[in-house]
PDB file of N, CA and C in Angstrom:
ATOM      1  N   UNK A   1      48.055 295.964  54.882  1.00  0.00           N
ATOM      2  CA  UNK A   1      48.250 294.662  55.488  1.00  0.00           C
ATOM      3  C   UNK A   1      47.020 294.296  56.323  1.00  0.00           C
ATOM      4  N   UNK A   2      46.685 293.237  55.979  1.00  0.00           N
ATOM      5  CA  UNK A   2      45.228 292.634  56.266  1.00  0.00           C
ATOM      6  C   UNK A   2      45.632 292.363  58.060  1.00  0.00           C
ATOM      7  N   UNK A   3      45.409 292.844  59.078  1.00  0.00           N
ATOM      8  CA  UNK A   3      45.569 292.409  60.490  1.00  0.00           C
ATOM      9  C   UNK A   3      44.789 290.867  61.266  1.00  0.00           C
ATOM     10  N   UNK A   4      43.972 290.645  60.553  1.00  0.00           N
ATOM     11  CA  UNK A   4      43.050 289.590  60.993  1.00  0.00           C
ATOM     12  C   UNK A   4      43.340 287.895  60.603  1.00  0.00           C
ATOM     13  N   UNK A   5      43.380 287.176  61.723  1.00  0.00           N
ATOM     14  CA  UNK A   5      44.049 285.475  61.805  1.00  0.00           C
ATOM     15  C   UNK A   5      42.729 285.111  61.165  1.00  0.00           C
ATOM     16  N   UNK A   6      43.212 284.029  60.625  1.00  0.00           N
ATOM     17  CA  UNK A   6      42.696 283.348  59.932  1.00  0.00           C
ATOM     18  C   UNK A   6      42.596 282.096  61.169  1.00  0.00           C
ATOM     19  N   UNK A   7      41.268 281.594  61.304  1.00  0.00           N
ATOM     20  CA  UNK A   7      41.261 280.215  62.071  1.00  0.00           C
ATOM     21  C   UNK A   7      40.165 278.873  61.593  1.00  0.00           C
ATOM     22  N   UNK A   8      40.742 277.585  61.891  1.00  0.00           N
ATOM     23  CA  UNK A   8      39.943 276.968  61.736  1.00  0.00           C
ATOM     24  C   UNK A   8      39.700 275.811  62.946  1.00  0.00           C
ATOM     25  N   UNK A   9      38.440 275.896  63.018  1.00  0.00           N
ATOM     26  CA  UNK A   9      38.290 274.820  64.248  1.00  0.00           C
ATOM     27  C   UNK A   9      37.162 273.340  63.486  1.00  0.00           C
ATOM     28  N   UNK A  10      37.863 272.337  63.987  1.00  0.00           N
ATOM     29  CA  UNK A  10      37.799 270.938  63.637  1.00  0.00           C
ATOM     30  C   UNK A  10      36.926 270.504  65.053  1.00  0.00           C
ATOM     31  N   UNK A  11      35.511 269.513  64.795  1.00  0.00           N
ATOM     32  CA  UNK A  11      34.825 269.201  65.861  1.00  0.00           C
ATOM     33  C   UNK A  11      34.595 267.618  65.388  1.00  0.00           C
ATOM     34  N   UNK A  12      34.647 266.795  66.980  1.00  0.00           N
ATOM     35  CA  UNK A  12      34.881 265.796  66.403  1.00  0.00           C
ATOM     36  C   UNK A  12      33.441 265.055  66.896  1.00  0.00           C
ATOM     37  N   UNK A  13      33.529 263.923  66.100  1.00  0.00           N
ATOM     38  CA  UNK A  13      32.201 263.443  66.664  1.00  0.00           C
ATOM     39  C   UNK A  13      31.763 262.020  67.698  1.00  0.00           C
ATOM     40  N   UNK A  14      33.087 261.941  67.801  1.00  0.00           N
ATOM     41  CA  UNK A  14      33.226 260.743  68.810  1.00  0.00           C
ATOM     42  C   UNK A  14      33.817 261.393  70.444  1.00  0.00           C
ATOM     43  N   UNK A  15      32.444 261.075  71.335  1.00  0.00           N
ATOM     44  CA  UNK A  15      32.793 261.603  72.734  1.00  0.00           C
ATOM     45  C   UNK A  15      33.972 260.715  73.381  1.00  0.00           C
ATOM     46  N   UNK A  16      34.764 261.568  73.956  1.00  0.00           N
ATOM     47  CA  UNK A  16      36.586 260.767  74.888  1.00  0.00           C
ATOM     48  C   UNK A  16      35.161 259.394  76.038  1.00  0.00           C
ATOM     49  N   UNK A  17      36.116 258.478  76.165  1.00  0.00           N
ATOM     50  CA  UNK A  17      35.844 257.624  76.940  1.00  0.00           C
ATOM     51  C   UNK A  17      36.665 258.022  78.224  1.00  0.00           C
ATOM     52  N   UNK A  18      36.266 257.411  79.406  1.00  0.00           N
ATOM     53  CA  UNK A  18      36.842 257.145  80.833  1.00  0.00           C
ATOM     54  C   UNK A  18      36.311 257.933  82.289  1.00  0.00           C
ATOM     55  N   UNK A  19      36.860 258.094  82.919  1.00  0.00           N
ATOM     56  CA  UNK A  19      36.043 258.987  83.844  1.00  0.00           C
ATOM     57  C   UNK A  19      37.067 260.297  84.201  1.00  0.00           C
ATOM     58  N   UNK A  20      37.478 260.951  83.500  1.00  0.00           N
ATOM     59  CA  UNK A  20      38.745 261.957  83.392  1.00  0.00           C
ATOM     60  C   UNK A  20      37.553 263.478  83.524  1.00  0.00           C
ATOM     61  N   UNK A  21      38.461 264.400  83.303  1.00  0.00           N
ATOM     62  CA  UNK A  21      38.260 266.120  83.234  1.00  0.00           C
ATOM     63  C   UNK A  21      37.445 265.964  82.323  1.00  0.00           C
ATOM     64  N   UNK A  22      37.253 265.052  80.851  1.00  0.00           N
ATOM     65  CA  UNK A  22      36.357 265.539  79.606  1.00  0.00           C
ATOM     66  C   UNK A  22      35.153 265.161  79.706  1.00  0.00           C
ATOM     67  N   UNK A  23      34.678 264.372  81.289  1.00  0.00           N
ATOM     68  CA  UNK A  23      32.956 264.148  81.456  1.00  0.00           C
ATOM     69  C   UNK A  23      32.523 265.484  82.090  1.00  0.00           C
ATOM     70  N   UNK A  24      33.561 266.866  82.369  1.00  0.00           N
ATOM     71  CA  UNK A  24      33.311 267.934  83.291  1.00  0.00           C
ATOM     72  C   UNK A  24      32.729 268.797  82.186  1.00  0.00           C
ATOM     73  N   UNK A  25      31.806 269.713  82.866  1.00  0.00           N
ATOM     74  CA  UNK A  25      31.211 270.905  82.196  1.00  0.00           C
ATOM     75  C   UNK A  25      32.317 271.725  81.449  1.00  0.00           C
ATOM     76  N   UNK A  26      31.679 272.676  80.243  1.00  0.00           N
ATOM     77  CA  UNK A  26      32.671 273.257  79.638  1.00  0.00           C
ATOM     78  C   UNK A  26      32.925 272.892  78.325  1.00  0.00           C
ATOM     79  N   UNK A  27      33.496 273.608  77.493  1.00  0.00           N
ATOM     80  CA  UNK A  27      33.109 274.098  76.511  1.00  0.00           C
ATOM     81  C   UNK A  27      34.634 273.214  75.471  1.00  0.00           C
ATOM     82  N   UNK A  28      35.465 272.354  76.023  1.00  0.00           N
ATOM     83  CA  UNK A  28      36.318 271.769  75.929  1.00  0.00           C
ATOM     84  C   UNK A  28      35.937 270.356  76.452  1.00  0.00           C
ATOM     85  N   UNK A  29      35.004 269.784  77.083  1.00  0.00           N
ATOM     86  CA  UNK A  29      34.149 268.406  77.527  1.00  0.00           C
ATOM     87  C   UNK A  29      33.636 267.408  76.748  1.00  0.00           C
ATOM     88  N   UNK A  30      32.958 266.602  76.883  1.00  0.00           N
ATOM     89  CA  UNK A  30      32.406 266.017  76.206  1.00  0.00           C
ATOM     90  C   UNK A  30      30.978 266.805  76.664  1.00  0.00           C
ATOM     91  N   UNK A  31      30.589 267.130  77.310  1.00  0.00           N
ATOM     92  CA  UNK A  31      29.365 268.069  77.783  1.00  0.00           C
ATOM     93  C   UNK A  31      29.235 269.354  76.787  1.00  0.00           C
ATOM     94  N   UNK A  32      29.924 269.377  75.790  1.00  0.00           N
ATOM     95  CA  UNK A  32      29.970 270.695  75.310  1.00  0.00           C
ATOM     96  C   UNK A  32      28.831 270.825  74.246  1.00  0.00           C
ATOM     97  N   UNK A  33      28.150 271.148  73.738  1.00  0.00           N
ATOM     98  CA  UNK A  33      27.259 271.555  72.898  1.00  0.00           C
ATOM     99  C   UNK A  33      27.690 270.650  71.895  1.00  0.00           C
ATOM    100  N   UNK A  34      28.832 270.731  71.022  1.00  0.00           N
ATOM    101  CA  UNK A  34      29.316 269.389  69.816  1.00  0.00           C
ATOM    102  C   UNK A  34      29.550 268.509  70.243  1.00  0.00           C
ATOM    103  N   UNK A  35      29.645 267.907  71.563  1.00  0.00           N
ATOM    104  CA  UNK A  35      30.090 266.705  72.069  1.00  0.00           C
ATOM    105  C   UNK A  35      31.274 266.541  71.757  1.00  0.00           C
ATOM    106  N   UNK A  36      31.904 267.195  71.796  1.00  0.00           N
ATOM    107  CA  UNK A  36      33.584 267.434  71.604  1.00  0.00           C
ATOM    108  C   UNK A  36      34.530 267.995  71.880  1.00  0.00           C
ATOM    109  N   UNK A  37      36.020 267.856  71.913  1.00  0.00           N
ATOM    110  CA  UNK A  37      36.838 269.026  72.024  1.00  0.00           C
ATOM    111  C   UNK A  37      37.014 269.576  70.382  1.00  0.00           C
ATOM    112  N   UNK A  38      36.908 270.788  70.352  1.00  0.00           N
ATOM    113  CA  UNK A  38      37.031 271.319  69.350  1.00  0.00           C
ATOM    114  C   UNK A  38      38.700 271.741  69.189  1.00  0.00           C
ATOM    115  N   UNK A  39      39.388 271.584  67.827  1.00  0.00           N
ATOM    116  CA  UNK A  39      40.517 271.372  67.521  1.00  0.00           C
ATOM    117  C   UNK A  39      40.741 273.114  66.919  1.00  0.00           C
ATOM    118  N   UNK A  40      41.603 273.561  67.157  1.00  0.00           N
ATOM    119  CA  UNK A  40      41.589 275.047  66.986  1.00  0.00           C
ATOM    120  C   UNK A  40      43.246 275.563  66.183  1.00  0.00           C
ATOM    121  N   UNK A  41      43.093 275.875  64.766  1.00  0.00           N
ATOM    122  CA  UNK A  41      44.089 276.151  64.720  1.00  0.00           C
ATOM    123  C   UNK A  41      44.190 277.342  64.198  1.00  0.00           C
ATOM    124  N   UNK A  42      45.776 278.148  63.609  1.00  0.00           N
ATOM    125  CA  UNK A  42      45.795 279.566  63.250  1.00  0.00           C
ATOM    126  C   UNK A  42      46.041 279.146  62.068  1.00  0.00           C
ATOM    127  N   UNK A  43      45.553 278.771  60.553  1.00  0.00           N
ATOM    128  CA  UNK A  43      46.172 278.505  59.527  1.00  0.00           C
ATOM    129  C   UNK A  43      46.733 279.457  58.870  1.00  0.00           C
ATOM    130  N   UNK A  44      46.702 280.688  59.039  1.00  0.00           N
ATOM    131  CA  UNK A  44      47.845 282.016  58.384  1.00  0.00           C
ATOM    132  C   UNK A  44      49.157 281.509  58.670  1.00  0.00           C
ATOM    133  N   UNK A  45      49.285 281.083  59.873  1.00  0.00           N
ATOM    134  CA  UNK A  45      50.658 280.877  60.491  1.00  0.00           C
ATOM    135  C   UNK A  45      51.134 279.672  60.634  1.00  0.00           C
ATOM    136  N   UNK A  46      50.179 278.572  60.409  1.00  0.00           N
ATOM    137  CA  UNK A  46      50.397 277.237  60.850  1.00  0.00           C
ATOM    138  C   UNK A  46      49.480 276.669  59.738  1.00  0.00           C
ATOM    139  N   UNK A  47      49.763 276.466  58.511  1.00  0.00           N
ATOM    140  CA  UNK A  47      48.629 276.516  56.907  1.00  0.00           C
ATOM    141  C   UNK A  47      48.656 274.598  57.168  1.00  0.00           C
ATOM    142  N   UNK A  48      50.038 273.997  57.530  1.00  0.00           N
ATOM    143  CA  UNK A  48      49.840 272.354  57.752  1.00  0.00           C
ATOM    144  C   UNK A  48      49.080 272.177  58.739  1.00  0.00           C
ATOM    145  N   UNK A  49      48.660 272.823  59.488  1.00  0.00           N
ATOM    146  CA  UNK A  49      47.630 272.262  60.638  1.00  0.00           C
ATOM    147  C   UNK A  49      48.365 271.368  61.901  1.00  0.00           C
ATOM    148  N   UNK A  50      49.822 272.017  62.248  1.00  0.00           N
ATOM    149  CA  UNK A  50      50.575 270.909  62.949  1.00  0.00           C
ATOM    150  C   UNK A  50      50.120 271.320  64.415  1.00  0.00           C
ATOM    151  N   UNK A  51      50.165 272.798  64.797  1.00  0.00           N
ATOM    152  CA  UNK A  51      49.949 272.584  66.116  1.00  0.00           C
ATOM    153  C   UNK A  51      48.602 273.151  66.364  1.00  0.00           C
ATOM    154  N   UNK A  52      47.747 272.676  67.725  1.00  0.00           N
ATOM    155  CA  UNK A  52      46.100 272.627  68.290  1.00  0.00           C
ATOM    156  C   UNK A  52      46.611 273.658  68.859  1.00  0.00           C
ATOM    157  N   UNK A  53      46.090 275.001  69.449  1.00  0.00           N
ATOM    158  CA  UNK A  53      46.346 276.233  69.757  1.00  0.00           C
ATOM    159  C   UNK A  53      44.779 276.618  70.920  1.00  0.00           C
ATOM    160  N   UNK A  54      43.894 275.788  71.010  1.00  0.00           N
ATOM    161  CA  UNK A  54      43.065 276.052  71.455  1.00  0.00           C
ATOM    162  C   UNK A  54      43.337 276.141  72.543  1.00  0.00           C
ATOM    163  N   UNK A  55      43.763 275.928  73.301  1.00  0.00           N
ATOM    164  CA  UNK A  55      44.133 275.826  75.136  1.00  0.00           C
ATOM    165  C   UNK A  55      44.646 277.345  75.202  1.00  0.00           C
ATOM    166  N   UNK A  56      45.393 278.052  73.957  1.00  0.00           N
ATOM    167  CA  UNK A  56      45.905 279.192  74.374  1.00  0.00           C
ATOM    168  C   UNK A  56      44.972 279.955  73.616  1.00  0.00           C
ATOM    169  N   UNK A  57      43.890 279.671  73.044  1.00  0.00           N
ATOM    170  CA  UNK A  57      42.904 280.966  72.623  1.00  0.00           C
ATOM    171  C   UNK A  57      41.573 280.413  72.981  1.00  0.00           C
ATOM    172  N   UNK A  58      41.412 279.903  74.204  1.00  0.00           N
ATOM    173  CA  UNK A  58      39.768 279.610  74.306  1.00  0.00           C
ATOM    174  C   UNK A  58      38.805 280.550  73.957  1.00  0.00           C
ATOM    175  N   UNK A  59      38.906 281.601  74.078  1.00  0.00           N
ATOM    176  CA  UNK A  59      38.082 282.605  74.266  1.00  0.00           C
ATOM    177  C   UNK A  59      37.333 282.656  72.580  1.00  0.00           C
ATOM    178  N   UNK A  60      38.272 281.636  71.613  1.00  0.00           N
ATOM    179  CA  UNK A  60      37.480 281.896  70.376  1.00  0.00           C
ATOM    180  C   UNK A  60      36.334 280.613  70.604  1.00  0.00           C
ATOM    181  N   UNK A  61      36.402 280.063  71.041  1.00  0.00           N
ATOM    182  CA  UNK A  61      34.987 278.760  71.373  1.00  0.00           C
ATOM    183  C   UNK A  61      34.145 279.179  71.106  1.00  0.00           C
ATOM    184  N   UNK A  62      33.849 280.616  72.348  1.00  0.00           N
ATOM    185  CA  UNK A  62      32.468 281.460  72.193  1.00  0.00           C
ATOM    186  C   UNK A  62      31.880 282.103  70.755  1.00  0.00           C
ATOM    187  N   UNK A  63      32.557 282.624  70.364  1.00  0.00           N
ATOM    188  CA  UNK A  63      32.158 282.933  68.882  1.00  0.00           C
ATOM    189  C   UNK A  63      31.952 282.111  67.916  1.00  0.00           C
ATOM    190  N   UNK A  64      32.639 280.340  67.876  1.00  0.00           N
ATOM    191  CA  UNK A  64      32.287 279.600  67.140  1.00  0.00           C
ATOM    192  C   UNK A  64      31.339 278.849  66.758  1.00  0.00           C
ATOM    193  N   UNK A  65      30.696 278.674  68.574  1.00  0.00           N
ATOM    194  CA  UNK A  65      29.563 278.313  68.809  1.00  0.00           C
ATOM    195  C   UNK A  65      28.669 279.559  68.701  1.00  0.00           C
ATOM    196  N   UNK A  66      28.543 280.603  68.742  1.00  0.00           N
ATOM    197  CA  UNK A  66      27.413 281.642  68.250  1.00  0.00           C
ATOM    198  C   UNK A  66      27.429 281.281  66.863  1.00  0.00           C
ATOM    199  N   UNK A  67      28.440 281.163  65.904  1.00  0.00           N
ATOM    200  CA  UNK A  67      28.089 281.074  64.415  1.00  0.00           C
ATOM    201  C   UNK A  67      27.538 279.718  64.090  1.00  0.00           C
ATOM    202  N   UNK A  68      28.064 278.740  65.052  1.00  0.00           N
ATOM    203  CA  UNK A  68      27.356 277.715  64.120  1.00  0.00           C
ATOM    204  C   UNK A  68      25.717 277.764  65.048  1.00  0.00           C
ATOM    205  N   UNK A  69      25.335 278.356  66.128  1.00  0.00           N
ATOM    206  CA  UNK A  69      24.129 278.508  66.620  1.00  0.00           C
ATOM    207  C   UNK A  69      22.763 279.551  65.393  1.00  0.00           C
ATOM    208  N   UNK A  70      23.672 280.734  64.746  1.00  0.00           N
ATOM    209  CA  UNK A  70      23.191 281.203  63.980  1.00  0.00           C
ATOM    210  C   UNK A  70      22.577 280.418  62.178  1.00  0.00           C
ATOM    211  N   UNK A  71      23.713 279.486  61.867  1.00  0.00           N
ATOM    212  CA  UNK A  71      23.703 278.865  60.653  1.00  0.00           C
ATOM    213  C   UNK A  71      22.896 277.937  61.165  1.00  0.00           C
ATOM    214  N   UNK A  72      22.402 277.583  62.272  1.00  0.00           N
ATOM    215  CA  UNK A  72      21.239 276.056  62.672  1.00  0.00           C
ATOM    216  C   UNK A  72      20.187 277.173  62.403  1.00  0.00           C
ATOM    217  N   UNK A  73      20.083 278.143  62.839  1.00  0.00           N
ATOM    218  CA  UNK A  73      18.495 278.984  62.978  1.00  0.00           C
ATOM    219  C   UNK A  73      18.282 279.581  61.686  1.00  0.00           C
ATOM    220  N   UNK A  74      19.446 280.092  60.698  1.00  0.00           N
ATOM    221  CA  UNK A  74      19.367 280.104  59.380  1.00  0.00           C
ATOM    222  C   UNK A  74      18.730 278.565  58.818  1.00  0.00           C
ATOM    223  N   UNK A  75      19.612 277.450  59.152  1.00  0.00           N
ATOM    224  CA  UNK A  75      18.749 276.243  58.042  1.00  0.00           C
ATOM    225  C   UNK A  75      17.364 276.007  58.848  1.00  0.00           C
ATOM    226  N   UNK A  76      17.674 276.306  59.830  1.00  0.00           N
ATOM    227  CA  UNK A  76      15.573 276.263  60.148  1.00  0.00           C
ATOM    228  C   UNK A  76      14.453 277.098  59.522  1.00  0.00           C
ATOM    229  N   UNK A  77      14.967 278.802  59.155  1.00  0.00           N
ATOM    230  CA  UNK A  77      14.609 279.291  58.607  1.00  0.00           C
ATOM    231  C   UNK A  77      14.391 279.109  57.066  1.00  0.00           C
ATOM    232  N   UNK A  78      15.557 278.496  56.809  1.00  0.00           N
ATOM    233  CA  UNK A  78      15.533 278.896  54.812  1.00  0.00           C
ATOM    234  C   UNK A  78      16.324 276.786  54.890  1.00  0.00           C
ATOM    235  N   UNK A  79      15.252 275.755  55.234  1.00  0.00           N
ATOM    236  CA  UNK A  79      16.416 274.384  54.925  1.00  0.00           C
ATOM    237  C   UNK A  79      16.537 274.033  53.599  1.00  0.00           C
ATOM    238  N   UNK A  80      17.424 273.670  53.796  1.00  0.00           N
ATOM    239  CA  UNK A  80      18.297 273.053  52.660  1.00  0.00           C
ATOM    240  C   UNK A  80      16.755 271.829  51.661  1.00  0.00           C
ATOM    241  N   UNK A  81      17.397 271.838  50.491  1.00  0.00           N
ATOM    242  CA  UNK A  81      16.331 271.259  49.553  1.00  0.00           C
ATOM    243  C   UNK A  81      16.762 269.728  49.582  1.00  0.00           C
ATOM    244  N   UNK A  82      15.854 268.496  49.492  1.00  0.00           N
ATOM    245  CA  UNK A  82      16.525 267.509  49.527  1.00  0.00           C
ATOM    246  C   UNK A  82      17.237 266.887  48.027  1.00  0.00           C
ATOM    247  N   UNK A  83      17.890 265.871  48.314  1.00  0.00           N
ATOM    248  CA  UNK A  83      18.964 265.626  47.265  1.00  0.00           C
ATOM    249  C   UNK A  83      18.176 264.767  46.337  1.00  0.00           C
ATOM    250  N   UNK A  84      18.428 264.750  44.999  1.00  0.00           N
ATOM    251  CA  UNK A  84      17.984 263.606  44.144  1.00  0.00           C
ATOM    252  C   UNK A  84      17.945 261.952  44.907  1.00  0.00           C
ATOM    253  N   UNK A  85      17.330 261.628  44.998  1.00  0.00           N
ATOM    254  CA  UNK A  85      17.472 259.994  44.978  1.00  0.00           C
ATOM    255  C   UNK A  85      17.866 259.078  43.675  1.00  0.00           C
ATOM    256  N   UNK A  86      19.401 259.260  43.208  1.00  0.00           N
ATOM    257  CA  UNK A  86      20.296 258.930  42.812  1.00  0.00           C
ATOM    258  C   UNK A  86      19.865 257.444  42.630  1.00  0.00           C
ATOM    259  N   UNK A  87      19.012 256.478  43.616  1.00  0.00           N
ATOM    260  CA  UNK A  87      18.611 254.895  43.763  1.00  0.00           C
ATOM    261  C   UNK A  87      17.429 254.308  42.546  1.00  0.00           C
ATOM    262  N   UNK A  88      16.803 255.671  42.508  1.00  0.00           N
ATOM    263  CA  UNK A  88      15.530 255.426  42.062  1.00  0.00           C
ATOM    264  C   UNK A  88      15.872 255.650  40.641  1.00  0.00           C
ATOM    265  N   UNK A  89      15.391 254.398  39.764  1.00  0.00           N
ATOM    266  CA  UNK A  89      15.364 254.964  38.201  1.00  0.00           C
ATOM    267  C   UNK A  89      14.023 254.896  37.358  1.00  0.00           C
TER     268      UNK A  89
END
């Protein structure tokens, strides 16, 4: 039996408006590195995506942001090839 959750986190790209907690530092802010709250779910256990779980597992933030910090320094290293120009005939 495989022990390990399966998770997926959803980042959004539109920063919250107003003058509330989400202009505050932190990793749940609009100050946060994605400019977002990141949406966090367990899909082993929750595969419809109904409930956000992040408030009770912050501690995975940190690792999400190391991987996608690693995959930016990977496409700097090795970038991506550009696409056909599909316009041009």
């Amino acid at each position: 039996m495989n022990s390990s959750i399966v998770w997926r986190v959803y980042f959004t790209d539109i920063p919250p408006t107003g003058i509330g907690p989400q202009h505050q530092p932190g990793g749940f802010s609009a100050s946060s590195p994605m400019a977002c709250y990141p949406k966090v779910y367990n899909i082993e256990m929750d595969p419809h995506e109904d409930l956000i779980v992040g408030r009770f597992f912050s501690w995975l933030v940190a690792p999400v942001y190391k991987a996608i910090a690693e995959c930016k320094e990977t496409l700097r290293k090795y970038p991506n090839h550009q696409g056909a120009n599909l316009t041009k005939f």
